[in-house]
PDB file of N, CA and C in Angstrom:
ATOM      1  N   UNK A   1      14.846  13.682   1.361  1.00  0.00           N
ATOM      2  CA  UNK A   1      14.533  13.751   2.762  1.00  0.00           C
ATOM      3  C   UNK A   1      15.757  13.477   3.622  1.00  0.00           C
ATOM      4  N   UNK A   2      17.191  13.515   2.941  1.00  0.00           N
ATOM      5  CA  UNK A   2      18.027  13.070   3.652  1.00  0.00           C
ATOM      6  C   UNK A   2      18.816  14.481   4.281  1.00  0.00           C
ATOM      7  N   UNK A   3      18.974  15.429   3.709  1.00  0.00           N
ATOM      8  CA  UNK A   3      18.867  16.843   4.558  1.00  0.00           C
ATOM      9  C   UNK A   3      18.489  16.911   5.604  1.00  0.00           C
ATOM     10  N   UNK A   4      19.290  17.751   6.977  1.00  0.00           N
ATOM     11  CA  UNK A   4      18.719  18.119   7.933  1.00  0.00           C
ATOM     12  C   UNK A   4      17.751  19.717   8.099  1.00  0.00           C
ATOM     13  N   UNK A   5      16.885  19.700   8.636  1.00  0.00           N
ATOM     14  CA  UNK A   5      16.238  20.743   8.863  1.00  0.00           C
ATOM     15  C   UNK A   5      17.115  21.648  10.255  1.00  0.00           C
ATOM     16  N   UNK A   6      16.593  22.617  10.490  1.00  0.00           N
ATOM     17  CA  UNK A   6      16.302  23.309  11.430  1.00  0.00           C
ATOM     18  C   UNK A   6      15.793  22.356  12.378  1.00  0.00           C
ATOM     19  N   UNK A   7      14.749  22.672  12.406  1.00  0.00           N
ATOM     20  CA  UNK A   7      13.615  22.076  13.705  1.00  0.00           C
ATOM     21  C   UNK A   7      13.772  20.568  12.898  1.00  0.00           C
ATOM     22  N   UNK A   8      14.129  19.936  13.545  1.00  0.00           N
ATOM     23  CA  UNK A   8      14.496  18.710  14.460  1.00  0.00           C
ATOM     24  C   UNK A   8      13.164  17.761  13.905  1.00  0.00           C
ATOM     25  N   UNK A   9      11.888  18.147  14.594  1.00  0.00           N
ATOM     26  CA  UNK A   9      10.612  17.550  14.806  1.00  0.00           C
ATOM     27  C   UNK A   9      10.265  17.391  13.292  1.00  0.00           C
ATOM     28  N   UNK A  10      10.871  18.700  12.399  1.00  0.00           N
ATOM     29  CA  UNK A  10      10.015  18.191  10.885  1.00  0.00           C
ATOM     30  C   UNK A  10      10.855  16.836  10.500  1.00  0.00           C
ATOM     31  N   UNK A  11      12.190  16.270  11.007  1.00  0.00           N
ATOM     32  CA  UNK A  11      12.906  15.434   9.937  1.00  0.00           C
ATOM     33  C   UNK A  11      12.183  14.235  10.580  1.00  0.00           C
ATOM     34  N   UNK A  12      11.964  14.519  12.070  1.00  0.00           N
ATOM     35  CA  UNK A  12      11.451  13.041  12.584  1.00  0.00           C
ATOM     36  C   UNK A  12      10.458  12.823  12.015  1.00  0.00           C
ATOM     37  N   UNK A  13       9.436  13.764  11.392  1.00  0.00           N
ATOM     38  CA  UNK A  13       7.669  13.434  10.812  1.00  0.00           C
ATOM     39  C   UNK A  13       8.201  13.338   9.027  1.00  0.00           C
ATOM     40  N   UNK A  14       9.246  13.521   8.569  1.00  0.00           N
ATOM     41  CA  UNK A  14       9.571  12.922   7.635  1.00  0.00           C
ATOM     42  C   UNK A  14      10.159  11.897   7.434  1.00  0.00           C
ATOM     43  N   UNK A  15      10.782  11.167   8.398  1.00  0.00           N
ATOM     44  CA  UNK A  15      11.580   9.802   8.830  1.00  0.00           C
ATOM     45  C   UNK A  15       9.897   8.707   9.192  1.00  0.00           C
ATOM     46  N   UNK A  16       9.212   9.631  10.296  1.00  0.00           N
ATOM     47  CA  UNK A  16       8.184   8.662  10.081  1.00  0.00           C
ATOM     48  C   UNK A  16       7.218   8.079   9.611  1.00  0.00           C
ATOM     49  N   UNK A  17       6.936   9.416   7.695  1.00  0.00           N
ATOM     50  CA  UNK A  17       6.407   9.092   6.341  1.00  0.00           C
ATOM     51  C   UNK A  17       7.136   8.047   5.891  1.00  0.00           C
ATOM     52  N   UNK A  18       8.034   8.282   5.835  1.00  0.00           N
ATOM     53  CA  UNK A  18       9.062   6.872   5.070  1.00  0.00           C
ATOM     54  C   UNK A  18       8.692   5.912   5.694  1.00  0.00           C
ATOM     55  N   UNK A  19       8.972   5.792   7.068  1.00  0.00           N
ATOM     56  CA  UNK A  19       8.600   4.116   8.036  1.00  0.00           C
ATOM     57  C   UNK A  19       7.370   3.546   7.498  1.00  0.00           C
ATOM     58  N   UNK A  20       6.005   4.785   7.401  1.00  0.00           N
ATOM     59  CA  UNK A  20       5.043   4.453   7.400  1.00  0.00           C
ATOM     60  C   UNK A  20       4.746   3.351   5.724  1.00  0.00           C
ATOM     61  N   UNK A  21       5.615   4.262   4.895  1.00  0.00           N
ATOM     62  CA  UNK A  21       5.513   3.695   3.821  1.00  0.00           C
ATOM     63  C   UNK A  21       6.058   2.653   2.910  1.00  0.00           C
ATOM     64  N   UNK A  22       7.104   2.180   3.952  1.00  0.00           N
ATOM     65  CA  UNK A  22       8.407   0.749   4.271  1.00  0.00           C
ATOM     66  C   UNK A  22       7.143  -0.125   4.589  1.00  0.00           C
ATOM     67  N   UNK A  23       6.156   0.101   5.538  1.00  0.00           N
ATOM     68  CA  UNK A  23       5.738  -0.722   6.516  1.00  0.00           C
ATOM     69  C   UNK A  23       4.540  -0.780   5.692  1.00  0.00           C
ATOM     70  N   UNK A  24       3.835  -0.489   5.006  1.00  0.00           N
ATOM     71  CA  UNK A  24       2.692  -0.612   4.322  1.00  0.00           C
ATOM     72  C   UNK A  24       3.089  -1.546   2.977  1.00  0.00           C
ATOM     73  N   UNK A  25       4.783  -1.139   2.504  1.00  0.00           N
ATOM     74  CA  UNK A  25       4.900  -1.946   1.166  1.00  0.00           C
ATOM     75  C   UNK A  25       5.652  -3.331   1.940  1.00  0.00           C
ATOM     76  N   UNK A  26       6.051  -3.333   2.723  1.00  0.00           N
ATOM     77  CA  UNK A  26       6.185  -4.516   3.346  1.00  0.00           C
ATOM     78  C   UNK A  26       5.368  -5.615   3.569  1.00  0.00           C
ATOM     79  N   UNK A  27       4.063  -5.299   4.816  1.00  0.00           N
ATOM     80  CA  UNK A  27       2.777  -5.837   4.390  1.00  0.00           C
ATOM     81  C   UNK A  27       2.478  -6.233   3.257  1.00  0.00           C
ATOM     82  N   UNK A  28       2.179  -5.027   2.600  1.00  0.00           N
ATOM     83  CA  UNK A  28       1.546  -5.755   0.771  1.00  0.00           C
ATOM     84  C   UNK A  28       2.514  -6.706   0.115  1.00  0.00           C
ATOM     85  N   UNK A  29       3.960  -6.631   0.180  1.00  0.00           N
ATOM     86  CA  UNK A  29       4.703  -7.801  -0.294  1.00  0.00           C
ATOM     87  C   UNK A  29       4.675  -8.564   0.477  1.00  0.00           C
ATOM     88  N   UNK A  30       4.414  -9.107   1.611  1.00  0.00           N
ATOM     89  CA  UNK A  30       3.888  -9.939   2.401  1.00  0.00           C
ATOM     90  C   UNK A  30       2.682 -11.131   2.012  1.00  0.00           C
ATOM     91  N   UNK A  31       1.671 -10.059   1.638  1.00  0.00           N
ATOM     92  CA  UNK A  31       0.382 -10.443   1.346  1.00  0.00           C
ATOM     93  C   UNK A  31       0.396 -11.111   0.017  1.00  0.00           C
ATOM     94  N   UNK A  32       0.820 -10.324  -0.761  1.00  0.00           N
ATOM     95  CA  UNK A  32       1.338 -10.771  -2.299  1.00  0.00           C
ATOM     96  C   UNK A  32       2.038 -12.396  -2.370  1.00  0.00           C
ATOM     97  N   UNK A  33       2.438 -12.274  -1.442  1.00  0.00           N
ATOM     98  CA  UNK A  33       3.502 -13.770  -1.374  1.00  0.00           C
ATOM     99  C   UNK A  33       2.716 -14.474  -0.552  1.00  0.00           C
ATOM    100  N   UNK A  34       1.827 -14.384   0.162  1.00  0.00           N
ATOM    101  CA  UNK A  34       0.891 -15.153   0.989  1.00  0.00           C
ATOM    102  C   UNK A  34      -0.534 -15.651   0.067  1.00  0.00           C
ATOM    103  N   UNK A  35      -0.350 -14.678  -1.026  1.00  0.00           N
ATOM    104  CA  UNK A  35      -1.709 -14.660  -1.826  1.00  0.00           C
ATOM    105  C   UNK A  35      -1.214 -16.330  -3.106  1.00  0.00           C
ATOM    106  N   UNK A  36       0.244 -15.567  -3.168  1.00  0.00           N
ATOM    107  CA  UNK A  36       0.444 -16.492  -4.617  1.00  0.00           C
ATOM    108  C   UNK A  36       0.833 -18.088  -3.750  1.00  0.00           C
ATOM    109  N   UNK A  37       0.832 -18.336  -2.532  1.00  0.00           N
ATOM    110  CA  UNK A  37       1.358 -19.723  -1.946  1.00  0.00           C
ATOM    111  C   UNK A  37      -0.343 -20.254  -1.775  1.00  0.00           C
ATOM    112  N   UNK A  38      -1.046 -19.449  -1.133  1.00  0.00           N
ATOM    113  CA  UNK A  38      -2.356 -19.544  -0.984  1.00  0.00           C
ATOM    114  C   UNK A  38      -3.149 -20.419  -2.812  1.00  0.00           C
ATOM    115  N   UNK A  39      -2.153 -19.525  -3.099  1.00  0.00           N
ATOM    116  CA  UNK A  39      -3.342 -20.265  -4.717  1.00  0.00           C
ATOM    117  C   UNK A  39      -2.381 -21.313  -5.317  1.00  0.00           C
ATOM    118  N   UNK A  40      -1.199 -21.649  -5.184  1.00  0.00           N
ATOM    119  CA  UNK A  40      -0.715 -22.359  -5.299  1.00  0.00           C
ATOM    120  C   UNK A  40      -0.853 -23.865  -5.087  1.00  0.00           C
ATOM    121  N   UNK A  41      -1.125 -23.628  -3.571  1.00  0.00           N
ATOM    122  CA  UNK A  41      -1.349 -24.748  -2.809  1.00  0.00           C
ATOM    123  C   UNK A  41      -3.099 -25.002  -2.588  1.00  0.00           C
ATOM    124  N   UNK A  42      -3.664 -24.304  -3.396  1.00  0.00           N
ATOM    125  CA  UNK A  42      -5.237 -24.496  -3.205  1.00  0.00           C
ATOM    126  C   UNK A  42      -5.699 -24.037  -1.787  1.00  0.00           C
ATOM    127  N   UNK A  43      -5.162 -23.384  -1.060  1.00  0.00           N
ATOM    128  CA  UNK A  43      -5.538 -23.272   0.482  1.00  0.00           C
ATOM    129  C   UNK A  43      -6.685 -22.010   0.157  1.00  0.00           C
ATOM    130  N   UNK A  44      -7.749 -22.243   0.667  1.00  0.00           N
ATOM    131  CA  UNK A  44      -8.702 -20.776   0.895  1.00  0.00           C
ATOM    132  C   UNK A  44      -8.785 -21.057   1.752  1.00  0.00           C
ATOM    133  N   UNK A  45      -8.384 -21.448   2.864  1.00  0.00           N
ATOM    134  CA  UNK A  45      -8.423 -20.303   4.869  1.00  0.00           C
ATOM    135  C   UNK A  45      -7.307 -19.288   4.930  1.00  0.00           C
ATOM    136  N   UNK A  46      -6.467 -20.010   3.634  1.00  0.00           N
ATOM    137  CA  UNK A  46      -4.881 -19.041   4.053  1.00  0.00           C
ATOM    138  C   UNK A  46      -5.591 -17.759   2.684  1.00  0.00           C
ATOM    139  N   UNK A  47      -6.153 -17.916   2.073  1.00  0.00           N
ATOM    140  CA  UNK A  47      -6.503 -16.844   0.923  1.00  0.00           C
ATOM    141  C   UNK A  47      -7.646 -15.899   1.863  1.00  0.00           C
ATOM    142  N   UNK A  48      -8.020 -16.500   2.698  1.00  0.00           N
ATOM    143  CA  UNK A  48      -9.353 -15.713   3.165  1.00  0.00           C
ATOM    144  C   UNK A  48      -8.147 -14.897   4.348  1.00  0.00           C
ATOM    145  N   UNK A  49      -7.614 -15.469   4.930  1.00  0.00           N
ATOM    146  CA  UNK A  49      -6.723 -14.703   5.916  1.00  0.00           C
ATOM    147  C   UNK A  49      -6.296 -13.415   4.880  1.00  0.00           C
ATOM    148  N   UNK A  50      -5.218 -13.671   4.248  1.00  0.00           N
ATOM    149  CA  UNK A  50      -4.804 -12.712   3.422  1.00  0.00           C
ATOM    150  C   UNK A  50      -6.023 -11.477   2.979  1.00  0.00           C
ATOM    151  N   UNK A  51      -7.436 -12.138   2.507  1.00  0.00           N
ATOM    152  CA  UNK A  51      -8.217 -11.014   2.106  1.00  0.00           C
ATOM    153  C   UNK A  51      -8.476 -10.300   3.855  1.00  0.00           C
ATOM    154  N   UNK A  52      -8.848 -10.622   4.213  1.00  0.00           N
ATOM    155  CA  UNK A  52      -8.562 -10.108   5.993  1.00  0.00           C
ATOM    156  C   UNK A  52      -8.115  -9.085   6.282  1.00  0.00           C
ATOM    157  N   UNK A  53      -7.004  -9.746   6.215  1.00  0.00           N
ATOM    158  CA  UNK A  53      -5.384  -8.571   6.584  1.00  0.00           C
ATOM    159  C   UNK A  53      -5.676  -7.444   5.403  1.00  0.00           C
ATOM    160  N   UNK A  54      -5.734  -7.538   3.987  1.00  0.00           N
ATOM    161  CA  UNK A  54      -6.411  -6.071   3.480  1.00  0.00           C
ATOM    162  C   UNK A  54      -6.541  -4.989   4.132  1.00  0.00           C
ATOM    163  N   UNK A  55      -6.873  -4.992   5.305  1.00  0.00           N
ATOM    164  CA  UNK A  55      -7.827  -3.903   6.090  1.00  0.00           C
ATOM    165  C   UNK A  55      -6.136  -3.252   6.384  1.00  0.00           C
ATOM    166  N   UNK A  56      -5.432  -4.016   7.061  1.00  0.00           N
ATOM    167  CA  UNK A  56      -4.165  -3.406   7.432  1.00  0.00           C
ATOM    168  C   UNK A  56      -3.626  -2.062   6.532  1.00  0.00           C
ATOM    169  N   UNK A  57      -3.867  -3.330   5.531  1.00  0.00           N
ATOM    170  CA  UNK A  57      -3.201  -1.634   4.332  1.00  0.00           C
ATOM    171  C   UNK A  57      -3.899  -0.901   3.905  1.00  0.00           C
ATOM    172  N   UNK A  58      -4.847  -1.287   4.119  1.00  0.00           N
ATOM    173  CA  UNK A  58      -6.133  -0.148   3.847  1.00  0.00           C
ATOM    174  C   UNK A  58      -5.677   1.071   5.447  1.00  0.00           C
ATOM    175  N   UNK A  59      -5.661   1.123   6.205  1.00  0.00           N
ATOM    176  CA  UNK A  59      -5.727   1.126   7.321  1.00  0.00           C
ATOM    177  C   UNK A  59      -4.099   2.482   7.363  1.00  0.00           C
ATOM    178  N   UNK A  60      -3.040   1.674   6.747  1.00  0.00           N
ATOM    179  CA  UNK A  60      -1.738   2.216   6.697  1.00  0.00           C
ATOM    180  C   UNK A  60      -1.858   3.682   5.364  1.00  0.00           C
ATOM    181  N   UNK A  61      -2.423   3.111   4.658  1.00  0.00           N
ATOM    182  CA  UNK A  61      -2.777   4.169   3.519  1.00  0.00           C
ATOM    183  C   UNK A  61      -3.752   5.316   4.062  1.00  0.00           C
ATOM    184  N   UNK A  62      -4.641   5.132   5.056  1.00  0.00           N
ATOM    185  CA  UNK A  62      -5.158   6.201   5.306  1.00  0.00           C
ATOM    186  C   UNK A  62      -4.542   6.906   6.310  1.00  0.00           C
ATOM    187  N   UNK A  63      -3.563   6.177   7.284  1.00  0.00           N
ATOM    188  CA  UNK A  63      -2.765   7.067   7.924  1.00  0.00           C
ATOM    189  C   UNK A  63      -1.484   7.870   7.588  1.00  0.00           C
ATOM    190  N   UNK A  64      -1.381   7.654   6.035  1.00  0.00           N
ATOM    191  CA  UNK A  64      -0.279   8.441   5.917  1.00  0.00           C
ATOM    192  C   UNK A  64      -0.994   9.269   4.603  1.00  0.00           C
ATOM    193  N   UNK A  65      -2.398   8.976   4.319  1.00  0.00           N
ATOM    194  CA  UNK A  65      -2.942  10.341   4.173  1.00  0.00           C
ATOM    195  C   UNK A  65      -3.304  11.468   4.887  1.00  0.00           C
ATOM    196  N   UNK A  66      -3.792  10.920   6.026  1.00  0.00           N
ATOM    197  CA  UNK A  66      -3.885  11.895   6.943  1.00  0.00           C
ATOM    198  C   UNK A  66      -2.697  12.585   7.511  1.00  0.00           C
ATOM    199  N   UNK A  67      -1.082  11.762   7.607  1.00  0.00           N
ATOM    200  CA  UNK A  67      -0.254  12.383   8.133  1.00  0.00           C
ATOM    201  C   UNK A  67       0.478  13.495   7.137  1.00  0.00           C
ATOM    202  N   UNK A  68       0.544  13.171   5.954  1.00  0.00           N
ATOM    203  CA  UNK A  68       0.817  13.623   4.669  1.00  0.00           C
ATOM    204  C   UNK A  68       0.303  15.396   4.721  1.00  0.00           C
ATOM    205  N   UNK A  69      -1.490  15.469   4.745  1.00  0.00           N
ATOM    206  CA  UNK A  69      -2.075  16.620   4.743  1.00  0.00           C
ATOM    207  C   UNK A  69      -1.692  17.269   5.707  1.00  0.00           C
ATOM    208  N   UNK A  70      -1.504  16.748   7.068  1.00  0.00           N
ATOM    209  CA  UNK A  70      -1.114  17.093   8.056  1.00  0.00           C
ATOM    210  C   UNK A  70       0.255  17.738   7.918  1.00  0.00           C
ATOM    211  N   UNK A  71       1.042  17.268   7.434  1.00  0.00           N
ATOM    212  CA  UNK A  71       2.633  17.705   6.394  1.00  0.00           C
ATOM    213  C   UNK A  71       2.719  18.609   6.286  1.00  0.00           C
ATOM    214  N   UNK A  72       1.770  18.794   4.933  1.00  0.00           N
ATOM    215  CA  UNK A  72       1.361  19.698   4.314  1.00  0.00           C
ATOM    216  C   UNK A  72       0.917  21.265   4.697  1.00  0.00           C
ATOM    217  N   UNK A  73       0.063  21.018   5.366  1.00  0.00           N
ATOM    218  CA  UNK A  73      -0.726  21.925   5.815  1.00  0.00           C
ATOM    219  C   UNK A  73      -0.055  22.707   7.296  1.00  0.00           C
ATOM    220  N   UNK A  74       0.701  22.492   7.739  1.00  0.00           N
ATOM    221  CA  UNK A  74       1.797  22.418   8.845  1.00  0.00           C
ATOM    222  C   UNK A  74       2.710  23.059   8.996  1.00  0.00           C
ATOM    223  N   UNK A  75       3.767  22.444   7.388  1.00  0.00           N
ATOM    224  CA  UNK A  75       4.960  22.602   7.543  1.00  0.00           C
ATOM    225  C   UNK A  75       5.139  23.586   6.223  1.00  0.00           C
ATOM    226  N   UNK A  76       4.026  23.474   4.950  1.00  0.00           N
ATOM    227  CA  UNK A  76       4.432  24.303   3.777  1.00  0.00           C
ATOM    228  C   UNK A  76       5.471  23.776   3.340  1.00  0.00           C
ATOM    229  N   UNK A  77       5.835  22.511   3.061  1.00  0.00           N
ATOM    230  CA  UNK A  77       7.291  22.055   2.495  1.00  0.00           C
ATOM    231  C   UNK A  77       7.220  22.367   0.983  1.00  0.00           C
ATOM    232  N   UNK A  78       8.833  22.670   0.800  1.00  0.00           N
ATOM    233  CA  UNK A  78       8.682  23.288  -0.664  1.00  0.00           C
ATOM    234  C   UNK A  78      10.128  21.975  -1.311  1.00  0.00           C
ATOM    235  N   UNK A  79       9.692  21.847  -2.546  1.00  0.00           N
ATOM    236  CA  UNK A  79      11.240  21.432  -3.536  1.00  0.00           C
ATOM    237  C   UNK A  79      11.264  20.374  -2.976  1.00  0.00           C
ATOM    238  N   UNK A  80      12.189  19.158  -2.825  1.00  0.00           N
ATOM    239  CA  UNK A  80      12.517  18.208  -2.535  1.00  0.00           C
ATOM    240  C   UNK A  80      12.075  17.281  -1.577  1.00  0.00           C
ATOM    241  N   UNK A  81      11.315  18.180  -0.549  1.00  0.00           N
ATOM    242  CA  UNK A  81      10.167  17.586   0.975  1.00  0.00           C
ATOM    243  C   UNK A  81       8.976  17.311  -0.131  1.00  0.00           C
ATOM    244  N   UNK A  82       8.798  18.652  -0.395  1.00  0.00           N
ATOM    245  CA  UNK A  82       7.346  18.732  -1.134  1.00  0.00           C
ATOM    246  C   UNK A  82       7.223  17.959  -1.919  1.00  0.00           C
ATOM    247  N   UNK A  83       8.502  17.063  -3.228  1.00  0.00           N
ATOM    248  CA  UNK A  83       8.184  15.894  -3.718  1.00  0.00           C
ATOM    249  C   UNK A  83       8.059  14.753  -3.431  1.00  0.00           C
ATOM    250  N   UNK A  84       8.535  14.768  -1.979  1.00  0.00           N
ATOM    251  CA  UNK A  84       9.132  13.237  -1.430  1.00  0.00           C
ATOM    252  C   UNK A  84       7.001  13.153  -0.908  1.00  0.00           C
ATOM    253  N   UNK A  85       7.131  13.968  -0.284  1.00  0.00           N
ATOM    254  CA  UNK A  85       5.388  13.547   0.321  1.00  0.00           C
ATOM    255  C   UNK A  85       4.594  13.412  -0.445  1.00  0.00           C
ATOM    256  N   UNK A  86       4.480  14.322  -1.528  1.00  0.00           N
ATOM    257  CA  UNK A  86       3.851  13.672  -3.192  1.00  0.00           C
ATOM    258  C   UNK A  86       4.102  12.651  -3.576  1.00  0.00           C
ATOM    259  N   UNK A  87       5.192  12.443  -3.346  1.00  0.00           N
ATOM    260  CA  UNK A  87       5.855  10.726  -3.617  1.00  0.00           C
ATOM    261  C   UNK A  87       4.583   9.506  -2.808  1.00  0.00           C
ATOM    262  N   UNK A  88       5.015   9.608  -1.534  1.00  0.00           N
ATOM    263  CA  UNK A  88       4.338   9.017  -0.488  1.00  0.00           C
ATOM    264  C   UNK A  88       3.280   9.099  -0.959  1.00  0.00           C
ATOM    265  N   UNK A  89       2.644   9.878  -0.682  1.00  0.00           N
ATOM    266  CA  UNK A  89       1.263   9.810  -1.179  1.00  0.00           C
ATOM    267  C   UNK A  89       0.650   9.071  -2.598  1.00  0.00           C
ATOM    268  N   UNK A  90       1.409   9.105  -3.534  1.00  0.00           N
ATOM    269  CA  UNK A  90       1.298   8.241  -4.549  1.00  0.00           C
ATOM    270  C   UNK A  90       1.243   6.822  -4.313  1.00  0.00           C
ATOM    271  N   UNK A  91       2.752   6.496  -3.587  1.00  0.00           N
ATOM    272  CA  UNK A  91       3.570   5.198  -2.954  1.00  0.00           C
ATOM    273  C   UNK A  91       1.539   4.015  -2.391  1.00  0.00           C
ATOM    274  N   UNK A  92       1.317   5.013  -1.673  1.00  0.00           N
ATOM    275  CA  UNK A  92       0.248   4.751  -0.793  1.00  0.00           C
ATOM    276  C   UNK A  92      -0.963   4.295  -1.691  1.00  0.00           C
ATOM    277  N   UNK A  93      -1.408   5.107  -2.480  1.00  0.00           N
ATOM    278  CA  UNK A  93      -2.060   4.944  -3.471  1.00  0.00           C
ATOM    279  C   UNK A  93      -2.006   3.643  -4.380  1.00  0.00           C
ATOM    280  N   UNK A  94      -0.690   3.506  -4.530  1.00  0.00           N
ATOM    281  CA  UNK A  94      -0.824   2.597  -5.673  1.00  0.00           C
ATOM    282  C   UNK A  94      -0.407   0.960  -5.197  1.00  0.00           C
ATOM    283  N   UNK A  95       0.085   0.954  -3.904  1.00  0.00           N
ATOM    284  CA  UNK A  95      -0.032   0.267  -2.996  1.00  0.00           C
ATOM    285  C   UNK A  95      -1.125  -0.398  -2.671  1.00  0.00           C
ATOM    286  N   UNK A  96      -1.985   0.296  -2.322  1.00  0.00           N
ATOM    287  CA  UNK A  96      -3.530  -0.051  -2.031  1.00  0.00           C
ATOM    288  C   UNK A  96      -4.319  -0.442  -3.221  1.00  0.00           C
ATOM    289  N   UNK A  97      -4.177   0.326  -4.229  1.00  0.00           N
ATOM    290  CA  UNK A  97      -4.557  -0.647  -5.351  1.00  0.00           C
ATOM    291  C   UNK A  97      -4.115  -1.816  -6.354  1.00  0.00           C
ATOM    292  N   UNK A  98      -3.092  -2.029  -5.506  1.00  0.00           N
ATOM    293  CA  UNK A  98      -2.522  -3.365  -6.391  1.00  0.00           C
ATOM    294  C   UNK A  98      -3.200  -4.557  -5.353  1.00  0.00           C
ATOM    295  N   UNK A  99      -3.363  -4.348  -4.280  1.00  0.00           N
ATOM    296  CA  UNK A  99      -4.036  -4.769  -3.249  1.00  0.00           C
ATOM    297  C   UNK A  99      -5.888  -4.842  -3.353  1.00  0.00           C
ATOM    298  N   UNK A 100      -6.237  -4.715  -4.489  1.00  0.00           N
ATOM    299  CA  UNK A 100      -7.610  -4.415  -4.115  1.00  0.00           C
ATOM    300  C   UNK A 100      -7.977  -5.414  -5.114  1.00  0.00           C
ATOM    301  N   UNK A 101      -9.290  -6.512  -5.089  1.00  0.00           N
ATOM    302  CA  UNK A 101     -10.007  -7.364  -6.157  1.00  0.00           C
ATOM    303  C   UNK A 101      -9.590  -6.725  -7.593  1.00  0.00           C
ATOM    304  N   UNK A 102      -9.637  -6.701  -8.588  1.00  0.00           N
ATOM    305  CA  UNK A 102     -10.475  -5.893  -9.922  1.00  0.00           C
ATOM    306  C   UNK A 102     -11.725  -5.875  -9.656  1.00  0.00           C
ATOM    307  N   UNK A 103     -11.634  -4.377 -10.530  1.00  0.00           N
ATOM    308  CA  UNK A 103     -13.312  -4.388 -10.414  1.00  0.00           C
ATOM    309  C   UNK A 103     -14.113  -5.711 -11.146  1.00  0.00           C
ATOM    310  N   UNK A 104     -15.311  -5.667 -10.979  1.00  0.00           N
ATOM    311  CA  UNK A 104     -16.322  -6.656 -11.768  1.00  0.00           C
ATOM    312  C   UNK A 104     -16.238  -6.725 -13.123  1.00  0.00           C
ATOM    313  N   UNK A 105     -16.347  -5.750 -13.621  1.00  0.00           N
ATOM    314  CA  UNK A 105     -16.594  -5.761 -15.266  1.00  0.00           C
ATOM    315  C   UNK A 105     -14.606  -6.049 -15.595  1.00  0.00           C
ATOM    316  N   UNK A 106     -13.766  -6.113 -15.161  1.00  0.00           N
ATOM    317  CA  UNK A 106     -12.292  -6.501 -16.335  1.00  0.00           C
ATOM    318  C   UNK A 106     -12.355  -7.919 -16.280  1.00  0.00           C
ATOM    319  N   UNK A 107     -11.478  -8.331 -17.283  1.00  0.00           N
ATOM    320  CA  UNK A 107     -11.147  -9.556 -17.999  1.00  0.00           C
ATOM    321  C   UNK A 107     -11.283 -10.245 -16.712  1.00  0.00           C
ATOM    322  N   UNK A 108      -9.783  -9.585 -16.080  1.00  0.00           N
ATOM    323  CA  UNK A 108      -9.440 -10.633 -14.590  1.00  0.00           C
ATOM    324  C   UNK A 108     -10.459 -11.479 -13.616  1.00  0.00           C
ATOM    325  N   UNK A 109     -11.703 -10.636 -13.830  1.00  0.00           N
ATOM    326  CA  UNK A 109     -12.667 -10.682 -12.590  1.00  0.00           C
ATOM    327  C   UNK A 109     -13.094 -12.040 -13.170  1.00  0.00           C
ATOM    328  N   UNK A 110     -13.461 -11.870 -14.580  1.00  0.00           N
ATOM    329  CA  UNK A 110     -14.443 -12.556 -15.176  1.00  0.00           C
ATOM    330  C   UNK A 110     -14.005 -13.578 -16.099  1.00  0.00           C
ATOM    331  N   UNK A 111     -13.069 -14.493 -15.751  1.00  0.00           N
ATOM    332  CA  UNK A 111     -11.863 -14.739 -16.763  1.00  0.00           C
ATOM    333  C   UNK A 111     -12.939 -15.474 -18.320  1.00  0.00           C
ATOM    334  N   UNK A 112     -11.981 -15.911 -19.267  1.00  0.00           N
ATOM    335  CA  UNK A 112     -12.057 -16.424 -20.119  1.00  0.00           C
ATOM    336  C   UNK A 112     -12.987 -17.552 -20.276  1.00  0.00           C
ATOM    337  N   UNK A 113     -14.445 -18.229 -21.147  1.00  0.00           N
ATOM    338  CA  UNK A 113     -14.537 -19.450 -20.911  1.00  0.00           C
ATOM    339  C   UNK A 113     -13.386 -20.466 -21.138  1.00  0.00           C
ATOM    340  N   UNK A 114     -12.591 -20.183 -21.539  1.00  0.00           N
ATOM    341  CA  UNK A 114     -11.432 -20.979 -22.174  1.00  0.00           C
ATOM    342  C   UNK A 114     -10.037 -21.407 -21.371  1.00  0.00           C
ATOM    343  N   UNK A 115     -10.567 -20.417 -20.303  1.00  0.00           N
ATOM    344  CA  UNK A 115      -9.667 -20.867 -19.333  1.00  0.00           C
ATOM    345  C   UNK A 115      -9.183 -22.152 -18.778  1.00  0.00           C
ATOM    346  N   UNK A 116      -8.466 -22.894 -18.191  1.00  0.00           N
ATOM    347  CA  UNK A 116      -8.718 -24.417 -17.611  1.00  0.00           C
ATOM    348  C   UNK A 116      -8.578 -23.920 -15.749  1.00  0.00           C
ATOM    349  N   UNK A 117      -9.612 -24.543 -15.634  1.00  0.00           N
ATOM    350  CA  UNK A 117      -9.999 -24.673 -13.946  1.00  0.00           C
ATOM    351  C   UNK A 117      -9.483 -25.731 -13.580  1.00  0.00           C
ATOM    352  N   UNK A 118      -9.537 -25.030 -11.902  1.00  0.00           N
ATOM    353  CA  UNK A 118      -8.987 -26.804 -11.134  1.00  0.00           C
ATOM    354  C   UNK A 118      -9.969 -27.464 -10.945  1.00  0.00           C
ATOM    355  N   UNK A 119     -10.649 -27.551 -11.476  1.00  0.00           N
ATOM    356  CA  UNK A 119     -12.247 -28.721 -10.728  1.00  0.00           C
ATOM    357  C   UNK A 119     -12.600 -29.277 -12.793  1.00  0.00           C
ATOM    358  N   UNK A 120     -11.500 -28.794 -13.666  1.00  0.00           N
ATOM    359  CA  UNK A 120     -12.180 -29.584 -15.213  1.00  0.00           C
ATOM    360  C   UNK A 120     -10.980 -30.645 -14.925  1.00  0.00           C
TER     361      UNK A 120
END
């Protein structure tokens, strides 16, 4: 994406996929580090904040799906555009799910009896 185009307007809506997707993994490393001080320190108002804020990146991921198709459908980018927004779009994806509970049924959800808790 570091090529200039022609038209001007496509590099800025490709400059502002990238921002979008700086700013979404930013947040989530944010959250990530708010999550692990949160359990650290036993705090659940600061863990419940963090589940909260979720919505943000939930929120950032759907706008750069929508801007993405919008891309897409627009501009016809081919070769090197066309991977970088495939990129993004992944970026977004997997972003949001490192961000999300486990489901119910994995190990994580449901840990071990063998585990040691803070309340044994």
């Amino acid at each position: 994406m570091s090529q200039e185009h022609t038209v001007r307007s496509y590099d800025e809506e490709l400059a502002h996929l990238s921002n979008l997707i700086a700013r979404m993994g930013g947040l989530a490393e944010a959250q990530l580090e708010g999550a692990v001080q949160a359990l650290q320190h036993r705090d659940s108002e600061r863990a419940g904040a963090i589940i909260a804020g979720d919505a943000k990146v939930d929120d950032l991921e759907q706008e750069v799906h929508s801007f993405t198709v919008r891309l897409l459908a627009l501009r016809q980018p081919v070769a090197q555009d066309l991977r970088a927004i495939v990129a993004a779009l992944k970026i977004a994806g997997t972003t949001v799910s490192t961000n999300e509970p486990p489901p119910e049924n994995t190990p994580s959800h449901n840990p071990s009896p063998h585990t040691i808790s803070a309340t044994a």
